[in-house]
C-alpha atoms as a PDB file:
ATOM      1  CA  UNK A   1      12.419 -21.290  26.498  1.00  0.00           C
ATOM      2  CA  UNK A   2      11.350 -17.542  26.998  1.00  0.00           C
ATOM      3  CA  UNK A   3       8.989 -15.945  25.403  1.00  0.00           C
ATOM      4  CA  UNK A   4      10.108 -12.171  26.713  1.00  0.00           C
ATOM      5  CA  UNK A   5      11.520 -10.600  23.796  1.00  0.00           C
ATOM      6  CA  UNK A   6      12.026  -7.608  25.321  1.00  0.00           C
ATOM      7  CA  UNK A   7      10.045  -4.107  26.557  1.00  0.00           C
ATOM      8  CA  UNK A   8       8.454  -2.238  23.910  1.00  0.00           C
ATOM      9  CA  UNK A   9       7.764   1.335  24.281  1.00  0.00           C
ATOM     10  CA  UNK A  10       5.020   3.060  25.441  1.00  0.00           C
ATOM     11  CA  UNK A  11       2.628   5.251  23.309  1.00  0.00           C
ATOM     12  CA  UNK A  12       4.118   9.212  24.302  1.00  0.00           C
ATOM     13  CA  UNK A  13       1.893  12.175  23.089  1.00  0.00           C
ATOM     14  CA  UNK A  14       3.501  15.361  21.872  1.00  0.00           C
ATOM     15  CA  UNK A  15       1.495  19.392  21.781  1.00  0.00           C
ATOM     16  CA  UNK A  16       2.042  20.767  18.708  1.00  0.00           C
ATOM     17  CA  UNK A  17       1.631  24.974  18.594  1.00  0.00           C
ATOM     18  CA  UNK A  18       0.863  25.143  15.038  1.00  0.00           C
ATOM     19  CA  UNK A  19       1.889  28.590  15.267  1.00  0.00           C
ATOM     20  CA  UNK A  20       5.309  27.327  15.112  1.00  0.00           C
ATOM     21  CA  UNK A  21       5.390  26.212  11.990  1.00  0.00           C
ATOM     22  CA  UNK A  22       6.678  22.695  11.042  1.00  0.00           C
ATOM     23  CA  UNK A  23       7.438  20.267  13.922  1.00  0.00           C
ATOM     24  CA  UNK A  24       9.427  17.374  13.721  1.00  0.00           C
ATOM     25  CA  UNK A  25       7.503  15.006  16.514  1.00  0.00           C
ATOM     26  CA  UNK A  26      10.404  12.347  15.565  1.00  0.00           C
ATOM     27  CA  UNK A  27      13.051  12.256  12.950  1.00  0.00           C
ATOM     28  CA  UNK A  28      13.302   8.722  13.190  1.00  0.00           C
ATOM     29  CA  UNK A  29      10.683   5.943  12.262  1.00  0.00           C
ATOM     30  CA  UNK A  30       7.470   6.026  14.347  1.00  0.00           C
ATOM     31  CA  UNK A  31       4.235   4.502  15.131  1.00  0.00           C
ATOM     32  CA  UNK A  32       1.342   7.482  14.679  1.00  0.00           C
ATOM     33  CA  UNK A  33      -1.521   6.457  16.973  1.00  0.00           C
ATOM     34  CA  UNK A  34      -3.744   9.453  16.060  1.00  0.00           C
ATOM     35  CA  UNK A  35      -4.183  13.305  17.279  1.00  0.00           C
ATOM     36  CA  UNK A  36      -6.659  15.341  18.440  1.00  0.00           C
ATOM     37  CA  UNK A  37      -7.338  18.833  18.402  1.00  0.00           C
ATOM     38  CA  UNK A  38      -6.766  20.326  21.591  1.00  0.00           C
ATOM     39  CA  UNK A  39      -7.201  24.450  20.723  1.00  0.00           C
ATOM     40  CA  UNK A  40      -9.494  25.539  17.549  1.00  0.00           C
ATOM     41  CA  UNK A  41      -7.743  25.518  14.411  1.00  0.00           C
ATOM     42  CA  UNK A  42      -7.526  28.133  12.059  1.00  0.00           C
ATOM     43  CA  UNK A  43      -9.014  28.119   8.574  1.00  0.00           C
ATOM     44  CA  UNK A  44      -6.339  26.318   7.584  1.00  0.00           C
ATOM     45  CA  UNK A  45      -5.919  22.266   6.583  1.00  0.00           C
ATOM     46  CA  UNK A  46      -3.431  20.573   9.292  1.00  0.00           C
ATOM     47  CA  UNK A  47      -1.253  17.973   7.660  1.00  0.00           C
ATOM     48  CA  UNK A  48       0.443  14.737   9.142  1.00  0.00           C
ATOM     49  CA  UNK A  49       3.706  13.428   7.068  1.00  0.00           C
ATOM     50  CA  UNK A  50       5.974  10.745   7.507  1.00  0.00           C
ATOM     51  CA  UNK A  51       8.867  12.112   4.977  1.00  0.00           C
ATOM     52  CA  UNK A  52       6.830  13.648   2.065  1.00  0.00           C
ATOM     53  CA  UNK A  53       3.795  11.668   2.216  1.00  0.00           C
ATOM     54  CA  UNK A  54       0.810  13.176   4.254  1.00  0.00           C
ATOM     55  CA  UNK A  55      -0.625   9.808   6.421  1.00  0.00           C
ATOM     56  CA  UNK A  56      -3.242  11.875   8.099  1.00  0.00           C
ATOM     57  CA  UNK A  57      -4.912  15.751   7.997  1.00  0.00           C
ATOM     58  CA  UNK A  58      -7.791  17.866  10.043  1.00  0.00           C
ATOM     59  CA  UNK A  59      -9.600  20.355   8.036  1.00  0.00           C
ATOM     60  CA  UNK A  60      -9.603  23.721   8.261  1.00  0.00           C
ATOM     61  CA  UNK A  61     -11.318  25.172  11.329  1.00  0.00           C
ATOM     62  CA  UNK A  62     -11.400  21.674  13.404  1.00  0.00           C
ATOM     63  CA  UNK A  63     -13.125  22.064  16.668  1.00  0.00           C
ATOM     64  CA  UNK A  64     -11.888  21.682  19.936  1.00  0.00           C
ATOM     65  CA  UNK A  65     -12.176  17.411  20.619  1.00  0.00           C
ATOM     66  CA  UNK A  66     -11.704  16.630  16.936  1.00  0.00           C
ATOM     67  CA  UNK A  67      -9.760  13.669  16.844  1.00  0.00           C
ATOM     68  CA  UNK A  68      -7.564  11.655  13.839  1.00  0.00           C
ATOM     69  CA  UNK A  69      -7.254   7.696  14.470  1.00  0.00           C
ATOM     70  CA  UNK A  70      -3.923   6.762  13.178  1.00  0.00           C
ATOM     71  CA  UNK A  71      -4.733   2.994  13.980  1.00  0.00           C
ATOM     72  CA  UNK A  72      -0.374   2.372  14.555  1.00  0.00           C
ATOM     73  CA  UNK A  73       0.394   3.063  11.028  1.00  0.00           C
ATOM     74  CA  UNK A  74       4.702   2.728  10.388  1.00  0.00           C
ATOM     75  CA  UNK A  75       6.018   5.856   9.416  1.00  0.00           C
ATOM     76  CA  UNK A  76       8.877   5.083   7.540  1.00  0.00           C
ATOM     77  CA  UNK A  77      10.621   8.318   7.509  1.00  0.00           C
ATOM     78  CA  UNK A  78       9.598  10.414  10.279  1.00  0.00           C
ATOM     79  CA  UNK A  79       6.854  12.109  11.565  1.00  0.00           C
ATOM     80  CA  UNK A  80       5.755  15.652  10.937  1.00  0.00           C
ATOM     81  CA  UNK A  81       2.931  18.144  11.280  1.00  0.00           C
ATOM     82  CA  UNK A  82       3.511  20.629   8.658  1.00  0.00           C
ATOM     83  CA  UNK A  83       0.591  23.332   8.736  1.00  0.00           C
ATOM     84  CA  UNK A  84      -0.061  26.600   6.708  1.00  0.00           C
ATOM     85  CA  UNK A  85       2.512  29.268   8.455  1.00  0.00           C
ATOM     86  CA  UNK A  86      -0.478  31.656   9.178  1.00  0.00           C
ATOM     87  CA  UNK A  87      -2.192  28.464  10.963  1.00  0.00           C
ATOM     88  CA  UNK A  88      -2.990  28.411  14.995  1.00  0.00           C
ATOM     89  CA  UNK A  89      -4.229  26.155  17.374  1.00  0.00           C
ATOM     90  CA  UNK A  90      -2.917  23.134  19.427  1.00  0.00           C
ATOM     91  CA  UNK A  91      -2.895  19.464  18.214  1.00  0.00           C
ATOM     92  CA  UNK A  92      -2.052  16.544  20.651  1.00  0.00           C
ATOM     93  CA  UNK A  93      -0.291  13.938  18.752  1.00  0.00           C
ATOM     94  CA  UNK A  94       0.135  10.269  20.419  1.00  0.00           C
ATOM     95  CA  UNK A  95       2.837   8.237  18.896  1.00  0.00           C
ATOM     96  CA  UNK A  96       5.520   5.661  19.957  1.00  0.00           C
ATOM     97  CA  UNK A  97       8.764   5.040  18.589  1.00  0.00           C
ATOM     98  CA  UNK A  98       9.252   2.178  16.191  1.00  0.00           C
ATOM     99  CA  UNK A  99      11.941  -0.271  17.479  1.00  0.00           C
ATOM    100  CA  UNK A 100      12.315  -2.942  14.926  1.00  0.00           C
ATOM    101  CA  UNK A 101      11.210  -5.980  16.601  1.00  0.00           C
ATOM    102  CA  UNK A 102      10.327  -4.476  19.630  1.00  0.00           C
ATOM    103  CA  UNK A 103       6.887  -3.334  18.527  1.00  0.00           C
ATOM    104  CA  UNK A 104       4.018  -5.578  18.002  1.00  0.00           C
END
């Protein structure tokens, strides 16, 4: 009897220019590892969603290093960063998708 139940996938990382306004990292359920900041943010509060819900957030002016452990929380939904639209400053976001079964 095997015990190989298949490849899961690996954690990816995606650099958010919160200039841009909201970015969809996913629109599909995801496992959110953490971020970290990887350009000064602006005086405004950075939020993390899956759907509606905000799972994780740096504060306003978070320094270069800064980082947000996610510790593999299921986002249900999606997942989102969805700062102020005056906002700047880079985010690295690691995250894998969430294959039912596939992910332990």
């Amino acid at each position: 009897m095997s015990n190989n139940v298949g490849h899961a996938p690996e954690w990816r990382y995606t650099v958010v220019d919160v200039s841009d306004n909201i970015t969809t990292i996913t629109s599909n359920p995801a496992l959110f590892r953490g971020a970290c900041v990887t350009t000064t943010l602006s005086t405004h509060a950075l939020p993390i969603l899956d759907g509606s819900n905000t799972i994780a957030a740096f504060a306003a002016d978070a320094a270069i290093g800064t980082q947000l452990d996610g510790h593999g929380v299921r986002c249900e939904t999606n997942l989102v960063v969805d700062p102020n639209d005056a906002a700047t400053g880079f985010i690295a976001v690691y995250w894998k998708p969430n294959l039912e079964g596939l992910v332990g």
